[in-house]
Protein backbone atom coordinates (compact mmCIF):
# COMPACT_ATOMS: atom_id res chain seq x y z
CA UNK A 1 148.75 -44.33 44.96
CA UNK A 2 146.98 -47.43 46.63
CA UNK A 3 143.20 -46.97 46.45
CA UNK A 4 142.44 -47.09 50.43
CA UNK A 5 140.13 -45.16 52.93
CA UNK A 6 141.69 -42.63 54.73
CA UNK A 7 141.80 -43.23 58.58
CA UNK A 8 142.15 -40.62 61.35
CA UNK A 9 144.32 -41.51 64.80
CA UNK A 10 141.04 -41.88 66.64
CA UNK A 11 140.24 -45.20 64.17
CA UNK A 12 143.52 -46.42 64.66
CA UNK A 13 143.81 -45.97 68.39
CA UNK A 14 146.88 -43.53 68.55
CA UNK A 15 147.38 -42.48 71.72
CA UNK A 16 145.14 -44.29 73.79
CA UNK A 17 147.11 -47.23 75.14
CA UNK A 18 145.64 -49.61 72.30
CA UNK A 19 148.80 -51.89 70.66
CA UNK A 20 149.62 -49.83 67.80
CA UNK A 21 152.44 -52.28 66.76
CA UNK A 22 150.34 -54.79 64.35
CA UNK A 23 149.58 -51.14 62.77
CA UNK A 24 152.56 -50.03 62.58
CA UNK A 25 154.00 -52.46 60.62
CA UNK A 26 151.21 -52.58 58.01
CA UNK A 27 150.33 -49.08 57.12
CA UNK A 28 150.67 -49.24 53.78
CA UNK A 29 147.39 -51.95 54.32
CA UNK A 30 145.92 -49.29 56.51
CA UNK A 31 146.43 -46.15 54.48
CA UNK A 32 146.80 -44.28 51.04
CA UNK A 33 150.18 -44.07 50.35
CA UNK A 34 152.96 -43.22 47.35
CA UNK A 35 155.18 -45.87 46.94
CA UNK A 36 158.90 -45.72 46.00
CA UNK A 37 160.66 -48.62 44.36
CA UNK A 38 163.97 -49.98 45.88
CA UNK A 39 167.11 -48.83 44.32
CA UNK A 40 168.25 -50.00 41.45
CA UNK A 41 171.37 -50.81 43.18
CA UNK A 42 170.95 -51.34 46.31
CA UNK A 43 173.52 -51.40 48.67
CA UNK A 44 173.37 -53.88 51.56
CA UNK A 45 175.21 -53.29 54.82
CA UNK A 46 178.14 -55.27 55.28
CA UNK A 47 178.36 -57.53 58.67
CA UNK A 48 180.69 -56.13 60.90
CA UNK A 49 181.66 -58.23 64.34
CA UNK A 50 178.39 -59.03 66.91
CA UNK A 51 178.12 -57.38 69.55
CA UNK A 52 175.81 -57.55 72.84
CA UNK A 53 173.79 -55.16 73.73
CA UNK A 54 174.78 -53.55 77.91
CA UNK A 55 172.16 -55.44 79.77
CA UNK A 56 171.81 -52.14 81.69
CA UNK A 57 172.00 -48.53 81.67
CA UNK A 58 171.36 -45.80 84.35
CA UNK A 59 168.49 -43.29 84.01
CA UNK A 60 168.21 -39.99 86.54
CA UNK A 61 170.17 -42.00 88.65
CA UNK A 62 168.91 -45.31 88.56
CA UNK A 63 170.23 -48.67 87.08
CA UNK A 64 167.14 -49.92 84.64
CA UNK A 65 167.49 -53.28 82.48
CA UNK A 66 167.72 -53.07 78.89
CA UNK A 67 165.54 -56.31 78.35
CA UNK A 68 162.99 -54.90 80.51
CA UNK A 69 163.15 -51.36 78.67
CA UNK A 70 162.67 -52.62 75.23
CA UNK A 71 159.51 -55.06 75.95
CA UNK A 72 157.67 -52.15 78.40
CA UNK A 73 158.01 -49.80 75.02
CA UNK A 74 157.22 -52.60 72.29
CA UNK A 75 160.22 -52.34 70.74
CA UNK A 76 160.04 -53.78 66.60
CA UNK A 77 163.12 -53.87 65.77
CA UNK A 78 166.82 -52.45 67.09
CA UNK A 79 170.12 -51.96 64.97
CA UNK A 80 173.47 -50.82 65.91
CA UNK A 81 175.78 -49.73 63.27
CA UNK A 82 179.28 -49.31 63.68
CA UNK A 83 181.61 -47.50 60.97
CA UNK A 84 178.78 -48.20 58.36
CA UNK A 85 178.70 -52.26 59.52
CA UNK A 86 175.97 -54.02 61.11
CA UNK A 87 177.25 -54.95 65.03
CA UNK A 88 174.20 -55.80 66.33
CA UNK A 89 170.31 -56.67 64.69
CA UNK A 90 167.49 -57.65 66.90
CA UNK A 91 163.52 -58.04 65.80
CA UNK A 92 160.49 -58.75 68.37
CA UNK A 93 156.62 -58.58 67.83
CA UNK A 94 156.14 -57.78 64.62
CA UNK A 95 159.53 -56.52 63.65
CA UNK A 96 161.27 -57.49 60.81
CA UNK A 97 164.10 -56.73 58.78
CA UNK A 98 161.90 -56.52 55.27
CA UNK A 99 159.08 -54.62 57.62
CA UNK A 100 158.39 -50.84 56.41
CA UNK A 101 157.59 -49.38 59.97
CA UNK A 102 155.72 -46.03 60.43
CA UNK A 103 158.48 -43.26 61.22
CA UNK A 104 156.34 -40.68 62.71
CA UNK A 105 158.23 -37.56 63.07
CA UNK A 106 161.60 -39.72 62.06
CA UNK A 107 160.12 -38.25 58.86
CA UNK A 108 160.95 -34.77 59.27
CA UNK A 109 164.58 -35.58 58.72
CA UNK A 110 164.51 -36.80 55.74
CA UNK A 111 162.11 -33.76 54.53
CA UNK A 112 165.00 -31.51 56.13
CA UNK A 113 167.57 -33.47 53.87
CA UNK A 114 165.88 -32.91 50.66
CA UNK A 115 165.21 -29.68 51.33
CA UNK A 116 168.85 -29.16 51.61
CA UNK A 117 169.36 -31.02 48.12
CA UNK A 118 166.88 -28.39 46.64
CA UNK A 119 168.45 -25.66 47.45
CA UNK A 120 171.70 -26.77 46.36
CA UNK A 121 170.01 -28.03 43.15
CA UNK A 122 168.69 -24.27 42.81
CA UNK A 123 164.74 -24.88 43.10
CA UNK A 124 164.89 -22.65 46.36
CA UNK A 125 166.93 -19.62 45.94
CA UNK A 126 167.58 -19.39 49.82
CA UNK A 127 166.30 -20.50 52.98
CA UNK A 128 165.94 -16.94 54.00
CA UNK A 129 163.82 -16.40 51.24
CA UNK A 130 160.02 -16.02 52.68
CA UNK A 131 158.03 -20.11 52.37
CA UNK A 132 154.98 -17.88 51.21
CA UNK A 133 157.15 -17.11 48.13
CA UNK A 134 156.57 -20.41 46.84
CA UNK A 135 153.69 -22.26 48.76
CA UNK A 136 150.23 -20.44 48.25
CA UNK A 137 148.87 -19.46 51.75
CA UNK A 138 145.91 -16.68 53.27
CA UNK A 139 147.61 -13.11 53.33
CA UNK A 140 148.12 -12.79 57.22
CA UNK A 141 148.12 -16.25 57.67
CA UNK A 142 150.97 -17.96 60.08
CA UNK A 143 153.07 -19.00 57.03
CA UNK A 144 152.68 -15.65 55.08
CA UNK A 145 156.40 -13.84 54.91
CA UNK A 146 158.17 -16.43 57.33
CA UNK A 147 161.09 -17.35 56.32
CA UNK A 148 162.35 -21.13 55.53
CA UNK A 149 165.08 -21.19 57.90
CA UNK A 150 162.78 -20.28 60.50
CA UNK A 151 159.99 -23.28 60.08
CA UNK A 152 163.07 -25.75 59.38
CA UNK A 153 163.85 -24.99 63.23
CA UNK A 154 160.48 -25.16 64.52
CA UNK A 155 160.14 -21.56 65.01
CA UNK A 156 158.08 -19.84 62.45
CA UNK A 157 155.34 -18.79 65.39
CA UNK A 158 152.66 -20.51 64.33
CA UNK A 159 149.73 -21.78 66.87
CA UNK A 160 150.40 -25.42 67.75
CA UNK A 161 149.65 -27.52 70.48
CA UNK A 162 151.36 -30.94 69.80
CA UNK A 163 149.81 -32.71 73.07
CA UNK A 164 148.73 -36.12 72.06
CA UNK A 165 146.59 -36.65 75.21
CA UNK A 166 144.03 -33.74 74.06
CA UNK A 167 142.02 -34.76 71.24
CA UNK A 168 141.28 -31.20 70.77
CA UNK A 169 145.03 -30.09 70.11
CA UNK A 170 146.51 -29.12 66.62
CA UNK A 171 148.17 -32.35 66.27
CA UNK A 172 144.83 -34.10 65.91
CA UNK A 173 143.41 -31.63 63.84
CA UNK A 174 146.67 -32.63 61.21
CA UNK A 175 145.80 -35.93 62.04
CA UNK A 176 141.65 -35.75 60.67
CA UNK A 177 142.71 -34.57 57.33
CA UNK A 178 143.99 -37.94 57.14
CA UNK A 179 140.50 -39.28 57.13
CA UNK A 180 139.38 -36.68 54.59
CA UNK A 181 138.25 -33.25 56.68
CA UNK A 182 140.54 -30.92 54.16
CA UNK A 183 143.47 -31.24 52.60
CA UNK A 184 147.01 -31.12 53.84
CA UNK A 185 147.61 -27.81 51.75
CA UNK A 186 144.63 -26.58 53.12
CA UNK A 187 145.62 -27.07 56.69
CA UNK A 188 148.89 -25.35 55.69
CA UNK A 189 147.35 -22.22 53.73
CA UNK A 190 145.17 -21.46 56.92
CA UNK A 191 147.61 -22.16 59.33
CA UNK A 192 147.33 -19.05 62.54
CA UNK A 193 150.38 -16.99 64.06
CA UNK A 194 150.80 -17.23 67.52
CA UNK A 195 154.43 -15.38 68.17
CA UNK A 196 157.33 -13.77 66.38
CA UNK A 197 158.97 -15.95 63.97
CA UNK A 198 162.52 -16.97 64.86
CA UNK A 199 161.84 -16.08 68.77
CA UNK A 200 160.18 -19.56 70.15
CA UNK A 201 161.41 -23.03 69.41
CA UNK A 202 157.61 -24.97 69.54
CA UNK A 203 157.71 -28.71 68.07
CA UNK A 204 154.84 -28.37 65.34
CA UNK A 205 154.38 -30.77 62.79
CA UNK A 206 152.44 -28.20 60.96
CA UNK A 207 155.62 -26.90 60.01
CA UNK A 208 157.07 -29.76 58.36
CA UNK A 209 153.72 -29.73 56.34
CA UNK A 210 154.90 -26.06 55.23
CA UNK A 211 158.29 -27.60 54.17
CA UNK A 212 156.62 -31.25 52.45
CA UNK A 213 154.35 -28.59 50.46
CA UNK A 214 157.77 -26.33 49.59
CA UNK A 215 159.35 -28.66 48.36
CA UNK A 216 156.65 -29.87 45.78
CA UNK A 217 155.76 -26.01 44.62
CA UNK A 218 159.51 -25.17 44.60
CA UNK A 219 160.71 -29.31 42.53
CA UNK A 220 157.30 -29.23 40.30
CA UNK A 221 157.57 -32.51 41.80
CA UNK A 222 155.70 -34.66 44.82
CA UNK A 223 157.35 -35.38 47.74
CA UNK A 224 157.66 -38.94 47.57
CA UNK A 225 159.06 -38.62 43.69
CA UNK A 226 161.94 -36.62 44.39
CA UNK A 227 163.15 -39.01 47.56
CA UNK A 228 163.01 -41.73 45.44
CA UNK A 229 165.57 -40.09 43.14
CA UNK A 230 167.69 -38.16 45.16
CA UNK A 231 167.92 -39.86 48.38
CA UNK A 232 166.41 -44.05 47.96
CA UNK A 233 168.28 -44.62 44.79
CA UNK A 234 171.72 -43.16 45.60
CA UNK A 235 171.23 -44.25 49.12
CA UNK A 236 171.18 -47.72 47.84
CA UNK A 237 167.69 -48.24 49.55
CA UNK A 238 166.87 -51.96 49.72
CA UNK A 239 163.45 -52.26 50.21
CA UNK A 240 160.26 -50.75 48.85
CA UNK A 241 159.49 -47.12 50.79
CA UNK A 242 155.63 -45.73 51.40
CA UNK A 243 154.71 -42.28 52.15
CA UNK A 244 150.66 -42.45 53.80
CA UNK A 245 149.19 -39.37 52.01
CA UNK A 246 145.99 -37.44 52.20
CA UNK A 247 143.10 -38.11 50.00
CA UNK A 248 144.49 -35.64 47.13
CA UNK A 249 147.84 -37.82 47.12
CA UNK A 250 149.93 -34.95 49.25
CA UNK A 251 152.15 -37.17 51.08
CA UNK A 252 152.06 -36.59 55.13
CA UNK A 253 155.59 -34.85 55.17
CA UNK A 254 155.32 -34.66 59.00
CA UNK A 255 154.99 -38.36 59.68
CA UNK A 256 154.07 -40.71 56.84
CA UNK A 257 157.45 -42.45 56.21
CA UNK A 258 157.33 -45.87 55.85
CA UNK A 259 160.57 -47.76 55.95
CA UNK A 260 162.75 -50.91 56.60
CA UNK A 261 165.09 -50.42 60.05
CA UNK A 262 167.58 -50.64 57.71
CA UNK A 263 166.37 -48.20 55.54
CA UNK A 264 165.98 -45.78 58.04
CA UNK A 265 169.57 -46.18 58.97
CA UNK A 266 170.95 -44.68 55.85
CA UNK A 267 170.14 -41.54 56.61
CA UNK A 268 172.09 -41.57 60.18
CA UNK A 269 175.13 -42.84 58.07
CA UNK A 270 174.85 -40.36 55.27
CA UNK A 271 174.67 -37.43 58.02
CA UNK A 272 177.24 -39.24 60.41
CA UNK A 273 179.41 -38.67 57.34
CA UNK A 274 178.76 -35.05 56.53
CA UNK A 275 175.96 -36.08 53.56
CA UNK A 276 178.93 -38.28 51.75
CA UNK A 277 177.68 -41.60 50.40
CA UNK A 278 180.17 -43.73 48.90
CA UNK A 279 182.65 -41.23 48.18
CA UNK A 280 179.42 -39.00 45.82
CA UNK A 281 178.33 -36.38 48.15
CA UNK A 282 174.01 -37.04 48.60
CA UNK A 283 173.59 -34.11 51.00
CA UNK A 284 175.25 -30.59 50.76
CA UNK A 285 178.35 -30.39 53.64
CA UNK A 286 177.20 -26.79 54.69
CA UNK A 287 173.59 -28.07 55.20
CA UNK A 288 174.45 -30.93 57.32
CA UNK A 289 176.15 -29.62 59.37
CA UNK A 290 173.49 -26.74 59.82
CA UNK A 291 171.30 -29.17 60.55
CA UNK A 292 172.43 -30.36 63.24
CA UNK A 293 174.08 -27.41 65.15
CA UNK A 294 171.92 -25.04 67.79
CA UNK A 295 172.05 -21.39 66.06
CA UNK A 296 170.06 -19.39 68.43
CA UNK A 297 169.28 -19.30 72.07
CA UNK A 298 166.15 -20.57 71.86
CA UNK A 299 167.18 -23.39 69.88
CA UNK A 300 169.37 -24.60 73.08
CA UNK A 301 168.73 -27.64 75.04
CA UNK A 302 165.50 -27.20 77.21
CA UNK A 303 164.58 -24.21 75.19
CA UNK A 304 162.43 -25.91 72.68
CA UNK A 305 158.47 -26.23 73.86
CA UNK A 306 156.35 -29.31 72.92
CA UNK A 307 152.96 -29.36 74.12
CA UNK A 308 152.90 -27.99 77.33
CA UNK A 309 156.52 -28.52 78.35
CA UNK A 310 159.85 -27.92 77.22
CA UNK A 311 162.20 -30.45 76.05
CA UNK A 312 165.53 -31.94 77.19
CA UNK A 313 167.02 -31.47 73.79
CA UNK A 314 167.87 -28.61 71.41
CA UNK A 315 167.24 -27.99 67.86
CA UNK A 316 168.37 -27.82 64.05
CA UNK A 317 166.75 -28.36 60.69
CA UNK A 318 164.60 -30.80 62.07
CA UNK A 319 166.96 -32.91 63.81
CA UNK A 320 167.09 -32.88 67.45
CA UNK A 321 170.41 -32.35 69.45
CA UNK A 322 171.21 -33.87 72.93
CA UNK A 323 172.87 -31.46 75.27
CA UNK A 324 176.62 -32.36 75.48
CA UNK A 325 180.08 -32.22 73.80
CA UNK A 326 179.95 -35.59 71.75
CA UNK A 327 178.35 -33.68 68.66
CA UNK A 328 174.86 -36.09 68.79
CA UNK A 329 171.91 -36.04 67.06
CA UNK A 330 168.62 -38.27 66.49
CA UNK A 331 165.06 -38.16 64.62
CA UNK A 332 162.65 -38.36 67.01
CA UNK A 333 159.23 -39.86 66.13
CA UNK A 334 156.01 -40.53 68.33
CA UNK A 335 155.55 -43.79 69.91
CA UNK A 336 159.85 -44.00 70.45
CA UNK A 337 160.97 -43.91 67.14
CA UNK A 338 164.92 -43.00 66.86
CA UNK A 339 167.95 -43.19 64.63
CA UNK A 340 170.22 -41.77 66.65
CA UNK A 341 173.91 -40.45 65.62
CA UNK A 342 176.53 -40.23 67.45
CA UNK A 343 179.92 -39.57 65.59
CA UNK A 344 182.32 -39.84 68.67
CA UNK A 345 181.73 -43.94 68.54
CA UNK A 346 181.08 -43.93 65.01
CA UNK A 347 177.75 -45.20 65.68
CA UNK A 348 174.18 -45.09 64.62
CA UNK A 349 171.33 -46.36 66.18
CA UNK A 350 167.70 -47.43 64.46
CA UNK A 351 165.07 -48.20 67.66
CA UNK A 352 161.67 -48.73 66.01
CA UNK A 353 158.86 -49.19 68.60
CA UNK A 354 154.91 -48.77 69.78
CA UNK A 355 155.38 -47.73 73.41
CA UNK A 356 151.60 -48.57 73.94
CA UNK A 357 151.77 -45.66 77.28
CA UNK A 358 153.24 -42.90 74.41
CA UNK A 359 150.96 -39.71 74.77
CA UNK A 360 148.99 -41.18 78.25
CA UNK A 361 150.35 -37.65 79.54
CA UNK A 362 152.76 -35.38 79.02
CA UNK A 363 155.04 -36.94 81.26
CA UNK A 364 158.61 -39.26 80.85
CA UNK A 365 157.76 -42.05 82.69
CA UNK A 366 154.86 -42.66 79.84
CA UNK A 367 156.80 -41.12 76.80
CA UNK A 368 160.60 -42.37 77.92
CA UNK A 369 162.07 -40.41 75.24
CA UNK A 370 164.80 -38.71 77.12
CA UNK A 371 165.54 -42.49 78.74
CA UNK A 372 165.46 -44.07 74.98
CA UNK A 373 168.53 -41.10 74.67
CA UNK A 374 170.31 -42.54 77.64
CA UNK A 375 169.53 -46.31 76.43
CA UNK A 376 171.09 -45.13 73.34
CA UNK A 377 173.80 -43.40 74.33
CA UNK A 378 174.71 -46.35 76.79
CA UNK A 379 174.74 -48.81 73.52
CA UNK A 380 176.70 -45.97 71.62
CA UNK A 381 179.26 -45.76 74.29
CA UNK A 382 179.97 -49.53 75.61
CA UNK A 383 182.85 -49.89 73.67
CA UNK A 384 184.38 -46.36 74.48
């Protein structure tokens, strides 16, 4: 683990229309974090035929400019994968293809995937089995007798307010244990109920704490440690990875990836293909495709609540799902942060950014995440 201070979002800014990207692109500088090693065999994408980006794309109704989109939202790096081959590659402020970016809640994914590998490795019996049967928590608490399927899709009932223009919410509580109030199993243990478990979809990164902390009770092992082996080595991962964790070493499972653009694509690819990788299969069949299907009503496209609204999108195991027949899906992070799938082109998207206006409000025209899905889906679809 490096030997660094732990910082909360206030020191670094988040939220408050400072430049995050010079941060963003040195957190392991910034932060504690676990590091894990580049494969031992890594496997480099090969270079498939360049292709332009659409120099536009239309947004509730209006024709925007794609140059003009990725400046306003301080976009690092973009890179457009066709059948597993590089098409298109582009870098800008500090961007790079050996940069490990901050994923924000990209993260969750890749907690959803190894969750998946756990229980197919028999370390959890069952994701209806209760989280509380394997992660110590307060009797009565929000986590106590919920059941894993139900925090994997955001809807174990637990209080959260994920509003990143209120200093006060839940999401900057998470956010001071960084800087050393607590501890990340803490937060989890005492963690309140708010409603019924598998009854309200409600975006809460406190969740995805639940499942980082499952996963090391249920593996014996920490987070970062069992990536390395069962998704950055087989995956082929090129560069170096970083988890930023809290001041015991507990890796921030809701957030804390750090990652090249390329890096990040592998796991688009390796769900794009049902959790195959090079003919060995990484990721169970059955759980990818769980992941990214809506199960429940309240799962469905502008069901799911975050903050004080609800959200274009629907929901899986931690994967979001755009309303539509093309079978799409995407990790989502703060600040624009996408790979984006979608298997009717073939195609998967990385879009690493630091929208400096991210969390002004709760409105689009400062968060543009439902116009980064139309900029995406417009890249996705030019060749259709």
């Amino acid at each position: 683990m490096t030997d660094l201070q732990p910082r909360s979002m206030a020191e670094l800014g988040l939220f408050t229309g400072v430049p995050q990207y010079e941060n963003f692109a040195r957190i392991k500088d910034l932060m504690p974090t676990q590091a894990m090693p580049a494969s031992l065999a890594p496997s480099p994408w090969p270079q498939g035929e360049p292709v332009t980006l659409p120099e536009s794309y239309t947004f509730e109704g209006e024709v925007r400019a794609t140059e003009r989109f990725l400046a306003d939202t301080d976009t690092s790096a973009l890179l457009v994968l066709t059948d597993g081959a590089v098409r298109y590659e582009g870098y800008w402020l500090t961007g790079g293809p050996d940069v490990q970016w901050l994923s924000m809640s990209v993260a969750k994914s890749f907690v959803s995937a190894l969750v998946g590998i756990a229980v197919d490795e028999g370390h959890i019996k069952s994701v209806d089995d209760a989280i509380s049967a394997y992660v110590p928590v307060r009797p009565g608490s929000a986590y106590d007798g919920v059941s894993i399927r139900h925090v994997l899709q955001m809807s174990s009932g637990a209080r959260w307010v994920e509003d990143y223009s209120d200093p006060e919410s839940d999401i900057f509580r998470l956010g001071a244990v960084l800087s050393g109030v607590g501890t990340l199993d803490d937060f989890v243990a005492s963690a309140v109920g708010e409603s019924e478990p598998g009854t309200v979809c409600r975006y809460n990164s406190g969740d995805t704490q639940a499942l980082g902390a499952l996963l090391a009770a249920a593996t014996g092992r920490p987070v970062s440690e069992y990536m390395w082996e069962k998704l950055c080595e087989p995956l082929g991962m090129e560069s170096p990875g970083y988890w930023v964790a809290d001041s015991t070493g507990t890796e921030m499972a809701f957030a804390g990836l750090n990652l090249t653009a390329r890096d990040f694509a592998r796991i688009g690819e390796l769900y794009r293909n049902g959790g195959v990788w090079q003919g060995k299969q990484v990721v169970p069949a059955q759980w990818v495709g769980d992941s990214v299907t809506v199960a429940a009503e309240h799962l469905q496209p502008g069901r799911p609540w975050v903050g004080g609204h609800t959200f274009d999108l629907g929901y899986g195991y931690q994967w979001w799902l755009p309303d539509g027949d093309r079978g799409e899906f995407s990790a989502i992070g703060v600040y624009n942060q996408f790979v984006y799938v979608d298997p009717a082109s073939r195609t998967t998207i990385v879009k690493l950014s630091a929208n400096p206006r991210y969390g002004a409000s709760e409105e689009e025209a400062d968060n543009r995440e439902n116009e980064t899905v139309a900029f995406l889906r417009a890249v996705a679809r030019a060749g259709d």
